[in-house]
C-alpha atoms as a PDB file:
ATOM      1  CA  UNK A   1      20.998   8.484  36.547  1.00  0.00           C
ATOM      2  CA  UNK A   2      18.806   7.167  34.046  1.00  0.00           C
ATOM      3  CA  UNK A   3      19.070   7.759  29.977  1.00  0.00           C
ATOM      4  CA  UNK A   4      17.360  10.207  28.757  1.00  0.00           C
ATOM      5  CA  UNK A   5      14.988   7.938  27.003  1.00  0.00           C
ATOM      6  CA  UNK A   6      14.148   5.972  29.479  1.00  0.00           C
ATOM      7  CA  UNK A   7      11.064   8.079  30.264  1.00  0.00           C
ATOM      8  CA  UNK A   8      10.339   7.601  26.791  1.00  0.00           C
ATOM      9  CA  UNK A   9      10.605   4.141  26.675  1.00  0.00           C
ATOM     10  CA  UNK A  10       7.777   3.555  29.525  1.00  0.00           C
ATOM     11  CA  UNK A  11       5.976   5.772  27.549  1.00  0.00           C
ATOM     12  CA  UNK A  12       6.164   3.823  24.364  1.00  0.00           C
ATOM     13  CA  UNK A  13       5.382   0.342  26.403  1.00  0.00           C
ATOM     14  CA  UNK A  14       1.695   2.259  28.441  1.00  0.00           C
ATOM     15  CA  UNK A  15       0.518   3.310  24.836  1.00  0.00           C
ATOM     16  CA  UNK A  16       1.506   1.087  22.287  1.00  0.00           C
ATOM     17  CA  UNK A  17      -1.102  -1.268  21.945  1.00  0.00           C
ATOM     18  CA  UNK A  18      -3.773   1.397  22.899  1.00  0.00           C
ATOM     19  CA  UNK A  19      -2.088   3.796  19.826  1.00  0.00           C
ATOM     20  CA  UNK A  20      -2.285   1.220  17.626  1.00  0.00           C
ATOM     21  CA  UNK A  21      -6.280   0.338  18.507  1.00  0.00           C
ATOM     22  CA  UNK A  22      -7.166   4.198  18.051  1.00  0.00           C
ATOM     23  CA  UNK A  23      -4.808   3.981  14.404  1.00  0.00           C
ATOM     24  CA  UNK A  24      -6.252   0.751  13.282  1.00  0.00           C
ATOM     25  CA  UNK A  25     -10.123   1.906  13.701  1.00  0.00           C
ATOM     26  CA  UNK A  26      -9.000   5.395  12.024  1.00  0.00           C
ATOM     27  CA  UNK A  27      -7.552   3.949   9.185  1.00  0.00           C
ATOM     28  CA  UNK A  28      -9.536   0.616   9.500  1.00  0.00           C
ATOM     29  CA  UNK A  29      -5.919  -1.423   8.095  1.00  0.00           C
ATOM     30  CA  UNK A  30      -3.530  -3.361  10.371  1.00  0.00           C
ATOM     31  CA  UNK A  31      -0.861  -2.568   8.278  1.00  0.00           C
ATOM     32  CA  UNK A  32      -0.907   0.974   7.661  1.00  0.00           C
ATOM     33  CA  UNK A  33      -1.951   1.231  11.262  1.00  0.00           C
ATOM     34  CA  UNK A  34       1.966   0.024  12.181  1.00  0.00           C
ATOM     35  CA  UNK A  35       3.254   2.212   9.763  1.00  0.00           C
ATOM     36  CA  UNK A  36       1.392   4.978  11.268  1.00  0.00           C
ATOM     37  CA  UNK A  37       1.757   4.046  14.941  1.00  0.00           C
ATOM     38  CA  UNK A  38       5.389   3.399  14.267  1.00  0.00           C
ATOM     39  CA  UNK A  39       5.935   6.928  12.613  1.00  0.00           C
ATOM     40  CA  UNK A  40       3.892   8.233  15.355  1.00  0.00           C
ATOM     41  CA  UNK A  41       5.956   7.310  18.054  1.00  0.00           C
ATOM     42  CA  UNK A  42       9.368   8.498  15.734  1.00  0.00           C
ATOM     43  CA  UNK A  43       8.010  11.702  15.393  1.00  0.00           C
ATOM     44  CA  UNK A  44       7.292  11.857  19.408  1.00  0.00           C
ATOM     45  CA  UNK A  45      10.991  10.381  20.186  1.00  0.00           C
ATOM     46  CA  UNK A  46      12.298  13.509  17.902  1.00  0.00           C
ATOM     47  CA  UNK A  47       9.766  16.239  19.422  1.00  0.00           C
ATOM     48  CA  UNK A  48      10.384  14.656  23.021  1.00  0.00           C
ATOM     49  CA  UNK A  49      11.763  18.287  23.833  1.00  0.00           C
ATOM     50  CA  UNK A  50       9.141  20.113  22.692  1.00  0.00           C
ATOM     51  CA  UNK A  51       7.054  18.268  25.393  1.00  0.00           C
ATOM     52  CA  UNK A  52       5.232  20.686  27.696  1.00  0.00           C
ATOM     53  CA  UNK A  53       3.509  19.653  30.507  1.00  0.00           C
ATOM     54  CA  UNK A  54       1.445  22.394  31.872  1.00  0.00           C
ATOM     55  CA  UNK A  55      -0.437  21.709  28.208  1.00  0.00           C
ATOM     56  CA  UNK A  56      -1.633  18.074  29.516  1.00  0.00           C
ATOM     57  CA  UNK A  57      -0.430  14.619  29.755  1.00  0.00           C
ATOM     58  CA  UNK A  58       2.274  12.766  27.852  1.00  0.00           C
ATOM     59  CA  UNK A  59      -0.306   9.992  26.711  1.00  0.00           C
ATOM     60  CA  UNK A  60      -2.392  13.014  24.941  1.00  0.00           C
ATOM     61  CA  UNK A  61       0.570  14.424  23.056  1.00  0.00           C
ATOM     62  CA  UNK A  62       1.071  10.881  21.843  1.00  0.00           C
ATOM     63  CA  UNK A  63      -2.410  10.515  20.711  1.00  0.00           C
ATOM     64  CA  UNK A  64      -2.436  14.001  19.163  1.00  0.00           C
ATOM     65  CA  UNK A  65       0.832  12.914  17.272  1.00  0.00           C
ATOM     66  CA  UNK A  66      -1.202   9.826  16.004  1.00  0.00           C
ATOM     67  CA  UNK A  67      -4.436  11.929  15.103  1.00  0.00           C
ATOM     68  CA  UNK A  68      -2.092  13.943  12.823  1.00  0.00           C
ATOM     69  CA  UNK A  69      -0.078  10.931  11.476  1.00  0.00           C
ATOM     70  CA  UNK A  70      -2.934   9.213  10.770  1.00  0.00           C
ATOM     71  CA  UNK A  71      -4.960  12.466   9.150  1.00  0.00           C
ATOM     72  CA  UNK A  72      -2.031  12.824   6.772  1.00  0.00           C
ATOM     73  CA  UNK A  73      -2.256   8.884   6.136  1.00  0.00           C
ATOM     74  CA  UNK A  74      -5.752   9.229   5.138  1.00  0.00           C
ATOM     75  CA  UNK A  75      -5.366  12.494   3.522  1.00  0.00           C
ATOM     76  CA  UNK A  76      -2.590  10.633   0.930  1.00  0.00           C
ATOM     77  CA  UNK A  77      -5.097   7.918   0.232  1.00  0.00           C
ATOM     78  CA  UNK A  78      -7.798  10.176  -0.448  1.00  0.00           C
ATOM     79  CA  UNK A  79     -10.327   7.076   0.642  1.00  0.00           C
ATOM     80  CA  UNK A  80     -10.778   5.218   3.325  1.00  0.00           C
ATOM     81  CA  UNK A  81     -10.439   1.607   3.717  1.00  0.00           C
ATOM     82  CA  UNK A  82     -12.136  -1.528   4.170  1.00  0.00           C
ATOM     83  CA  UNK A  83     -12.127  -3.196   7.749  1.00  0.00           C
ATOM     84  CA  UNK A  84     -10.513  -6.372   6.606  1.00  0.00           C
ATOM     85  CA  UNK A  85     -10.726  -8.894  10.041  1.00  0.00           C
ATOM     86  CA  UNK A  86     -13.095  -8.887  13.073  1.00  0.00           C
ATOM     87  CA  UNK A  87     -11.143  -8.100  16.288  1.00  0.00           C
ATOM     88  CA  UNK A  88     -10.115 -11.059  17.997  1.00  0.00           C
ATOM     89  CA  UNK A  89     -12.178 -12.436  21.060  1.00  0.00           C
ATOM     90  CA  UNK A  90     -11.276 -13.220  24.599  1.00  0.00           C
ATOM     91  CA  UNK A  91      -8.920 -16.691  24.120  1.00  0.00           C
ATOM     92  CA  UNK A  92      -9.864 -17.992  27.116  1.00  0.00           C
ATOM     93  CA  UNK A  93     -13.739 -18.072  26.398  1.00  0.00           C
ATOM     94  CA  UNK A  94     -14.161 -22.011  25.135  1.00  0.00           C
ATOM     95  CA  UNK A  95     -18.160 -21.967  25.200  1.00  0.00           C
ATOM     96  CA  UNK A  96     -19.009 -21.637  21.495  1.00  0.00           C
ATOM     97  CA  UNK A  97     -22.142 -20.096  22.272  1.00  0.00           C
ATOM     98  CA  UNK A  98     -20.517 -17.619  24.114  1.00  0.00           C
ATOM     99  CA  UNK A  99     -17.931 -16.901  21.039  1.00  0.00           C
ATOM    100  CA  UNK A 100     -20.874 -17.246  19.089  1.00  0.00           C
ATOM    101  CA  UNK A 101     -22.977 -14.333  21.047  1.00  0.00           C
ATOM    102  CA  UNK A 102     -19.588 -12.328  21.280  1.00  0.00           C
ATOM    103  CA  UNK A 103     -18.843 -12.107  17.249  1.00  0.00           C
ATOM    104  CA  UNK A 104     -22.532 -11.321  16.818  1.00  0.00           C
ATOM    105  CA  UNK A 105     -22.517  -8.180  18.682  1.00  0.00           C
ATOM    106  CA  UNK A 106     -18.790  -7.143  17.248  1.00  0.00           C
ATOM    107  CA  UNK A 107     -20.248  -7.607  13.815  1.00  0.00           C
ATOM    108  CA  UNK A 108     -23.472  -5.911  14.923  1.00  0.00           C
ATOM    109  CA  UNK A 109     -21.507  -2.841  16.304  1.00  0.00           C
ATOM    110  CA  UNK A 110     -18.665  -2.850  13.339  1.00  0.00           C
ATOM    111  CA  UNK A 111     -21.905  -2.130  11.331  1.00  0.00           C
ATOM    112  CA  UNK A 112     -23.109   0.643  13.208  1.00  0.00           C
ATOM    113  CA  UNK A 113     -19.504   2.112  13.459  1.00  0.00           C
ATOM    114  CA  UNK A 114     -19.586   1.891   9.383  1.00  0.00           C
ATOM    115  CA  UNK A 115     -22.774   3.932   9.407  1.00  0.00           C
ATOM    116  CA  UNK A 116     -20.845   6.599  11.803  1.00  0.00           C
ATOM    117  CA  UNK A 117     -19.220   9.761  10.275  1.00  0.00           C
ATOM    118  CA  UNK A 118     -15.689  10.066  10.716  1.00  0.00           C
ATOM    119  CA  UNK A 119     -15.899  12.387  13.245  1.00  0.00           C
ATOM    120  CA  UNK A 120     -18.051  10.086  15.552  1.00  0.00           C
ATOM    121  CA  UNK A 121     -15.785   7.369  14.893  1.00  0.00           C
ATOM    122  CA  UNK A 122     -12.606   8.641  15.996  1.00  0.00           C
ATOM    123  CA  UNK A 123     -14.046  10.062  19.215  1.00  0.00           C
ATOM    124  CA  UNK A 124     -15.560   6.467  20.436  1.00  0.00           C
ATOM    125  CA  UNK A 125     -12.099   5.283  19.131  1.00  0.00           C
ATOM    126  CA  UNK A 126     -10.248   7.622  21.163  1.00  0.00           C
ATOM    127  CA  UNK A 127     -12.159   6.866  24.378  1.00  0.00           C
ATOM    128  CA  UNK A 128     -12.992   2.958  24.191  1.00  0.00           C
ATOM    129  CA  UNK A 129     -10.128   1.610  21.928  1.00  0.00           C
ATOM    130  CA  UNK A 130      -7.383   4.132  23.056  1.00  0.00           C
ATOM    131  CA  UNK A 131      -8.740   4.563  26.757  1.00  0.00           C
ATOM    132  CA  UNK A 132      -8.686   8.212  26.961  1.00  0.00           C
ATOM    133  CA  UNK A 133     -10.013  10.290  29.585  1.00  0.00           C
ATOM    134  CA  UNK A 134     -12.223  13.537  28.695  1.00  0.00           C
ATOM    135  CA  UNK A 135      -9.214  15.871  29.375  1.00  0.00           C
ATOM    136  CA  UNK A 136      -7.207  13.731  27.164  1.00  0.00           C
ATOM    137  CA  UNK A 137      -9.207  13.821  24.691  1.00  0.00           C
ATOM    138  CA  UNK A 138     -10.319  17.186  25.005  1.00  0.00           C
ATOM    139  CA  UNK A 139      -6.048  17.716  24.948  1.00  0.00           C
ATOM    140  CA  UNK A 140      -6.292  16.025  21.409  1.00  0.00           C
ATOM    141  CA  UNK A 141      -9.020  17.303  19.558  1.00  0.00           C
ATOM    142  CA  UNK A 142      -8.480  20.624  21.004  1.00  0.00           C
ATOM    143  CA  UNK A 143     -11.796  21.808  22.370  1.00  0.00           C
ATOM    144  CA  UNK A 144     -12.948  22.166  26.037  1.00  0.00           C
ATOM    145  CA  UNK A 145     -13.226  18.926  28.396  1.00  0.00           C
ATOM    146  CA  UNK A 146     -17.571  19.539  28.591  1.00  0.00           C
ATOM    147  CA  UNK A 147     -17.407  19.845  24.791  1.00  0.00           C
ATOM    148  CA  UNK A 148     -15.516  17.043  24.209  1.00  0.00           C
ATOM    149  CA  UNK A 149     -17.988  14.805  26.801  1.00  0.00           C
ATOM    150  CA  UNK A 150     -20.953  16.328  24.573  1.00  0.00           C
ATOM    151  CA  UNK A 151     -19.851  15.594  21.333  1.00  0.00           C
ATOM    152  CA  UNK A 152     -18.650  12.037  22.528  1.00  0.00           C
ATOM    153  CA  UNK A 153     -22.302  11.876  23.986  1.00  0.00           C
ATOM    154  CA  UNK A 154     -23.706  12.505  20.535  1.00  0.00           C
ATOM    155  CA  UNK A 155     -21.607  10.000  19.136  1.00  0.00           C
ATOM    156  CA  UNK A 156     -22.563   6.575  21.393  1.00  0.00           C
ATOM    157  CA  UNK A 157     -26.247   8.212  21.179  1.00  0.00           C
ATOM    158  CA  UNK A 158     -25.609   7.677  17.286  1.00  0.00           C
ATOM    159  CA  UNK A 159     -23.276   4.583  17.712  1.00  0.00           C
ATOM    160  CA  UNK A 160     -26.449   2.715  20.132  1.00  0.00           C
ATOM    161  CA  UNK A 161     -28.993   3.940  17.566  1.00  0.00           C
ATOM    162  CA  UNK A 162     -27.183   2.145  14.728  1.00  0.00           C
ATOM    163  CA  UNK A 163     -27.087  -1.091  16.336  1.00  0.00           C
ATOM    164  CA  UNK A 164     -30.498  -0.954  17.152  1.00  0.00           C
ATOM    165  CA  UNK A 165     -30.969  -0.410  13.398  1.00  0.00           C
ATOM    166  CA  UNK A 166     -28.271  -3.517  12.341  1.00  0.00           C
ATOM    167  CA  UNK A 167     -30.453  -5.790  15.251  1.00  0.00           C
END
C-alpha cells in the first residue's frame, strides 16, 4: 500500500514548474513567486482532504490555491512589481540570429503583456504558462467553461493587438 502522500507527491512533481510560471507572471518576481508557490503547495498538502473530485481536477484545485496565495501576496504589497529578467531561451538554439529573433519577440510580447490589465494577464498566464485546459481554468476562476474561452479570447485579441502596437 502506498503512503498517503504519495498521490500528493506526483502531484507536486506534474505542477511545479507550471505553478511557479502562472505565480511568477502574476506577481512578475522569482522570488516571491517560490514563496508563493511553496505556500501554495503547503496549504494544498494540509487541505489534501478537503479535495473533491466531482468539483474538477486535482491540477485546478492547485492552481486555484495559487490564484488565492498569490491574490493575498499582491494584496499585502498593495503594488505590483517590476519584471526583473527575460525568460530564458531554448539552450540548445546556438544560431545567434535565431537567439537574436527569439529575445526580440519575448521583449516585444513582455511589452504587450505590460499594457494588459490584470485580469487579461492572469488568464493567458493560466493557459500558456500554466497549461490549463478551459475546464481548468473555468474550475479556477469560477465561471462557465464558454465564458472562460470568451474572456481568454478577449484577452490574446488584446495581447496580439499590443504587439502589433510594440512592432
Amino acid at each position: 500500500m502506498e503512503p498517503p502522500s504519495a498521490g500528493f507527491d506526483a502531484l507536486y512533481r506534474a505542477c511545479v514548474g507550471d505553478l511557479f510560471a502562472y505565480v511568477r507572471t502574476l506577481l512578475r518576481d522569482d522570488a516571491a513567486a517560490e514563496d508563493v508557490t511553496a505556500l501554495a503547495f503547503e496549504r494544498a498538502y494540509r487541505r489534501r482532504e478537503r479535495y473533491d473530485a466531482a468539483k474538477g481536477t486535482q491540477r485546478a484545485w492547485l492552481f486555484g490555491i495559487a490564484r488565492n496565495a498569490a491574490l493575498d501576496e499582491l494584496r499585502k504589497r498593495g503594488r505590483t512589481t517590476a519584471l526583473e529578467h527575460d525568460v530564458p531561451g531554448d539552450p540548445a538554439v546556438d544560431d545567434p540570429l535565431v537567439h537574436a529573433e527569439r529575445s526580440a519577440r519575448r521583449a516585444q510580447v513582455r511589452v504587450a503583456m505590460e499594457r494588459l490589465g490584470a485580469r487579461d494577464r492572469e488568464l493567458i498566464a493560466l493557459k500558456f504558462f500554466a497549461g490549463l485546459d478551459n475546464a481548468e481554468l473555468a474550475e479556477v476562476l469560477g465561471v462557465s467553461e464558454s465564458n472562460a474561452g470568451t474572456k481568454l479570447h478577449r484577452a490574446m485579441t488584446k495581447l496580439r493587438s499590443a504587439c502589433d502596437v510594440t512592432a
